[in-house]
N, C-alpha and C. Protein backbone atom coordinates (compact mmCIF):
# COMPACT_ATOMS: atom_id res chain seq x y z
N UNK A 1 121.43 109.05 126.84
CA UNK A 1 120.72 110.02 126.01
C UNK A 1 119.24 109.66 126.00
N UNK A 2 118.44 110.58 126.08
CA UNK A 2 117.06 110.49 126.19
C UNK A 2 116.50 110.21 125.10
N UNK A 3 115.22 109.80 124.62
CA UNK A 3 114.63 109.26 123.28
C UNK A 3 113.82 110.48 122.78
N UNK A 4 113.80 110.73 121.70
CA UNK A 4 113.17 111.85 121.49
C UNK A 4 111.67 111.55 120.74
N UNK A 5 111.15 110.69 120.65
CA UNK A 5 110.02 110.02 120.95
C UNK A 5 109.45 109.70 121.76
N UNK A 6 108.34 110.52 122.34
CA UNK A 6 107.42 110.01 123.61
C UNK A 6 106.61 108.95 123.00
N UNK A 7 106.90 107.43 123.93
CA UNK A 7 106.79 106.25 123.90
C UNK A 7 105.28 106.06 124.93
N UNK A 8 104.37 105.39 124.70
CA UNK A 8 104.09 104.45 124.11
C UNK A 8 103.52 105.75 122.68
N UNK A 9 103.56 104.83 121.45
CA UNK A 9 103.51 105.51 120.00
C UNK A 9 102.84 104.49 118.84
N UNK A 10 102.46 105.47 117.87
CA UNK A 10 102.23 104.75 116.61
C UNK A 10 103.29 105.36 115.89
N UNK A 11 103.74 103.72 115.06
CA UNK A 11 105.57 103.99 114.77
C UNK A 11 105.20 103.26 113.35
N UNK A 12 105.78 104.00 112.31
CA UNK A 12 105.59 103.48 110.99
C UNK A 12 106.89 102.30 110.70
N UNK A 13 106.59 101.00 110.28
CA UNK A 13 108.09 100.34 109.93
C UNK A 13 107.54 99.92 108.35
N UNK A 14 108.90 100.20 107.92
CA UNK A 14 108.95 99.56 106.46
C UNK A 14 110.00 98.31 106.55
N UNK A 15 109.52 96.93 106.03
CA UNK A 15 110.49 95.91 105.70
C UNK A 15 110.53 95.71 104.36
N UNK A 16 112.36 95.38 103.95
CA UNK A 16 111.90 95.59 102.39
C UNK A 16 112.88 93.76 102.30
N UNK A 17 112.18 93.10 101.05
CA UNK A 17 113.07 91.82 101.00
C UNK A 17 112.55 91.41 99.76
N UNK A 18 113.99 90.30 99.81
CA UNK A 18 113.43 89.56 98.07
C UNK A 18 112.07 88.62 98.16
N UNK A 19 111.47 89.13 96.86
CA UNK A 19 109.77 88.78 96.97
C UNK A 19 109.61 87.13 97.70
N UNK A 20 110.70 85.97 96.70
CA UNK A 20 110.53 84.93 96.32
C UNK A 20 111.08 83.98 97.74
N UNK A 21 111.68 85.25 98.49
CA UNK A 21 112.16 84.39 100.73
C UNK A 21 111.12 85.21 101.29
N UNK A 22 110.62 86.23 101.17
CA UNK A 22 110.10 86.82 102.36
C UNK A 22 108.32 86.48 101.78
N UNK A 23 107.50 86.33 102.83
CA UNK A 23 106.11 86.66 102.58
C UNK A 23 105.33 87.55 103.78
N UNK A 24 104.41 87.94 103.42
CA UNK A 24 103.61 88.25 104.49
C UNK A 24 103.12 87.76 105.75
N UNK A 25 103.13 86.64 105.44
CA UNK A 25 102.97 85.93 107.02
C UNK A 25 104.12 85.70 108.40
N UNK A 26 105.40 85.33 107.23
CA UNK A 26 106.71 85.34 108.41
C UNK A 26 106.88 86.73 108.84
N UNK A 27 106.55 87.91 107.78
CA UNK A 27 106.91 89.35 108.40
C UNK A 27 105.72 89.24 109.62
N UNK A 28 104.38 88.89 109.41
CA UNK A 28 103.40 88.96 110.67
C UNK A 28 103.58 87.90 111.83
N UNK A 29 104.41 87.02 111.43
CA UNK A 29 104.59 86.02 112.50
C UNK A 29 105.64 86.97 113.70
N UNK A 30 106.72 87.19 112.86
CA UNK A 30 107.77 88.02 113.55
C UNK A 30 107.03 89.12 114.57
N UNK A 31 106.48 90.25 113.70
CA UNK A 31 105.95 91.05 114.17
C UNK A 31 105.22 90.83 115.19
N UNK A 32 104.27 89.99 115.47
CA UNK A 32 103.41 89.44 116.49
C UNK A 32 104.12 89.19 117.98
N UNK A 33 105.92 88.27 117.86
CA UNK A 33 106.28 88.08 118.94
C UNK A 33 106.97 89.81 119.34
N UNK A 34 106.79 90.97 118.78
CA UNK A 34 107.09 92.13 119.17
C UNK A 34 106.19 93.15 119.66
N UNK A 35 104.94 92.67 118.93
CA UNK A 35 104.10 94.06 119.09
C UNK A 35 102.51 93.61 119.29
N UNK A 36 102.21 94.31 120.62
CA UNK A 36 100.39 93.67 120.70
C UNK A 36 99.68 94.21 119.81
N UNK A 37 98.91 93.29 119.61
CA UNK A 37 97.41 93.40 118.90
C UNK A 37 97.67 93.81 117.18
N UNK A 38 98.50 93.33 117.02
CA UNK A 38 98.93 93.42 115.17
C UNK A 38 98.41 92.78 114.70
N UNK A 39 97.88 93.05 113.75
CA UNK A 39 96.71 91.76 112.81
C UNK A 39 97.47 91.96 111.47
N UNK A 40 97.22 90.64 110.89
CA UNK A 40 97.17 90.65 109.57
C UNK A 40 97.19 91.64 107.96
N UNK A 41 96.25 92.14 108.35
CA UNK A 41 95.40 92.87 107.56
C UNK A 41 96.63 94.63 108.01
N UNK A 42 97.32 94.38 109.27
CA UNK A 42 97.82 95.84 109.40
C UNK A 42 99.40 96.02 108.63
N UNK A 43 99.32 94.64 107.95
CA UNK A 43 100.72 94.44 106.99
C UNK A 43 100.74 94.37 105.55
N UNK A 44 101.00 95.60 104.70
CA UNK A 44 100.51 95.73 103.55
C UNK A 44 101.78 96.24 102.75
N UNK A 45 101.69 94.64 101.84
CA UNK A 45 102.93 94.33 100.40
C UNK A 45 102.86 95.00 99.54
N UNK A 46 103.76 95.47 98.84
CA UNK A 46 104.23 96.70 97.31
C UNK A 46 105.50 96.03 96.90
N UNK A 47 105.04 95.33 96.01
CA UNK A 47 105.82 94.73 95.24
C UNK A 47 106.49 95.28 94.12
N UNK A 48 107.87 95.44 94.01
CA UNK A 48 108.78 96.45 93.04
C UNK A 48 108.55 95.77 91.56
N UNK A 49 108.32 96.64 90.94
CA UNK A 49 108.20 97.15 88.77
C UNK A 49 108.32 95.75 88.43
N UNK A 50 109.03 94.96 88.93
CA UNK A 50 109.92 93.96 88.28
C UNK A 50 109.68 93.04 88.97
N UNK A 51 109.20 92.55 90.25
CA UNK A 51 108.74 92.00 90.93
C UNK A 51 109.73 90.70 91.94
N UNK A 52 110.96 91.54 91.80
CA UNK A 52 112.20 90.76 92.39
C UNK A 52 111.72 91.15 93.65
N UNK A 53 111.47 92.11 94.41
CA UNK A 53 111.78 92.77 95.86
C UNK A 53 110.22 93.20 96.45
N UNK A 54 110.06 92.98 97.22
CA UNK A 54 108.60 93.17 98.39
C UNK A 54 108.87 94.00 99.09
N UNK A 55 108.15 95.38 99.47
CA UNK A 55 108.13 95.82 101.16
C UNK A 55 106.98 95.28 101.44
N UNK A 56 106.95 95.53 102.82
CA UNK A 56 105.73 95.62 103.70
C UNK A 56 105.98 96.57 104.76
N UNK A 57 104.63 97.86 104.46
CA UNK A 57 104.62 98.84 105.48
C UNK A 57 103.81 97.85 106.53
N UNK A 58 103.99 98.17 107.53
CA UNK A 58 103.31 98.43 108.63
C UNK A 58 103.18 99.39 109.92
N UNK A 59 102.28 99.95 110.36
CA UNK A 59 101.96 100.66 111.57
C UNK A 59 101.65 100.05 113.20
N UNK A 60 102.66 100.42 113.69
CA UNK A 60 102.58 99.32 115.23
C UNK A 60 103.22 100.42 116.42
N UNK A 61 102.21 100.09 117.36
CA UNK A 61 102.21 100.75 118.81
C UNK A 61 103.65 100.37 119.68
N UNK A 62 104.04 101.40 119.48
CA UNK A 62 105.73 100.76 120.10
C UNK A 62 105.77 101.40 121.66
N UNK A 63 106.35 100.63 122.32
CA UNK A 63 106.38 100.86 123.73
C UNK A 63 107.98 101.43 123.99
N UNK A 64 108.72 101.32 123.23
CA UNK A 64 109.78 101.67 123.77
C UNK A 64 110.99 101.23 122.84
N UNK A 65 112.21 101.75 122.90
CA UNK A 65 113.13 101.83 121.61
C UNK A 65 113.80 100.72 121.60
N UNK A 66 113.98 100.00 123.15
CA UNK A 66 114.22 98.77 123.33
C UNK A 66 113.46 97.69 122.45
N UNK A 67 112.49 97.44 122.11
CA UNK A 67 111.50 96.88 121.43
C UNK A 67 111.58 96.84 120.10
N UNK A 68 111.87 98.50 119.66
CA UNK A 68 112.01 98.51 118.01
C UNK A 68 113.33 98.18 117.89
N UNK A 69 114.35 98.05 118.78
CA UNK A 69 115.78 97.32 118.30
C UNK A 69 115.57 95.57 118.41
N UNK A 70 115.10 95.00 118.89
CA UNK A 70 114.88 93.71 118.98
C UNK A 70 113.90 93.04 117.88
N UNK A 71 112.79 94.42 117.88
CA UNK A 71 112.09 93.59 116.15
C UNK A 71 112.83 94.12 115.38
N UNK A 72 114.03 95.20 114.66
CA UNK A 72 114.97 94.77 113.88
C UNK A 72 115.45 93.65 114.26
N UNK A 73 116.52 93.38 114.84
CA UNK A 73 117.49 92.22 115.31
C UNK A 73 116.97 91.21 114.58
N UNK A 74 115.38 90.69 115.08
CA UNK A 74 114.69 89.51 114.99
C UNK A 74 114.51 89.40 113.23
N UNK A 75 113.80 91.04 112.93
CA UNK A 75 113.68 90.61 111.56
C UNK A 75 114.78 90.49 110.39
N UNK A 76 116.20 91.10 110.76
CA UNK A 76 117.57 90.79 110.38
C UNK A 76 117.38 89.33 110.09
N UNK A 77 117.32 88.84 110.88
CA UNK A 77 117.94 87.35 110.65
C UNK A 77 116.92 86.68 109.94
N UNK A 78 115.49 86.93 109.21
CA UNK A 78 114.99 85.86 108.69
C UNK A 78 115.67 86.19 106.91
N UNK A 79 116.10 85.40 106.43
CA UNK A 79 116.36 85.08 105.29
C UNK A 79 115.70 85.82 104.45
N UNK A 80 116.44 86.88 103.46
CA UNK A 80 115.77 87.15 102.28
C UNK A 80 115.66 88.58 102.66
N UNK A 81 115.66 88.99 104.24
CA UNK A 81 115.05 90.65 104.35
C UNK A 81 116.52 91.32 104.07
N UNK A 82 116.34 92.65 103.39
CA UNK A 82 117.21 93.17 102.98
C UNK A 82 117.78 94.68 103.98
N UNK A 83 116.15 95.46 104.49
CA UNK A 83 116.61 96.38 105.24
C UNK A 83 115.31 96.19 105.95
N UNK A 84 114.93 96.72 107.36
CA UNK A 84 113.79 97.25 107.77
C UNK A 84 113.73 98.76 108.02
N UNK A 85 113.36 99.63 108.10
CA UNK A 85 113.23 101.15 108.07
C UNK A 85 111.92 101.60 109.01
């Protein structure tokens, strides 16, 4: 089946996790071994009412769907993330 996204793209991801395992830097560390030229500054925390749970949107140039299944995969497994979207 064909992708119905013409690839290469600007692709919105939301990661959402508990505030007190996840930070901003392991989500940008991750992100970095997936996606060129991601900076810092392009990963921005919203921390829930109550302050149990963190997202972080970010916007990243995706090359291909292969890619956005492997930075899920990758970001699955760090401790504390709950969904990425």
């Amino acid at each position: 089946m064909d992708s119905k996204i013409d690839f290469p793209c600007s692709y919105p991801i939301k990661v959402i996790g508990v505030s007190n395992k996840v930070s901003r830097d392991s989500v940008y560390r991750i992100s970095r071994l997936h996606f060129k030229g991601i900076r810092l500054d392009d990963i921005q925390p919203q921390y829930s009412k109550k302050g149990n749970y963190v997202s972080f949107r970010l916007n990243v140039i995706a090359e291909g769907e292969e890619q956005l299944k492997a930075f899920h995969r990758t970001m699955m497994e760090l401790d504390g993330i709950k969904m990425v979207l």
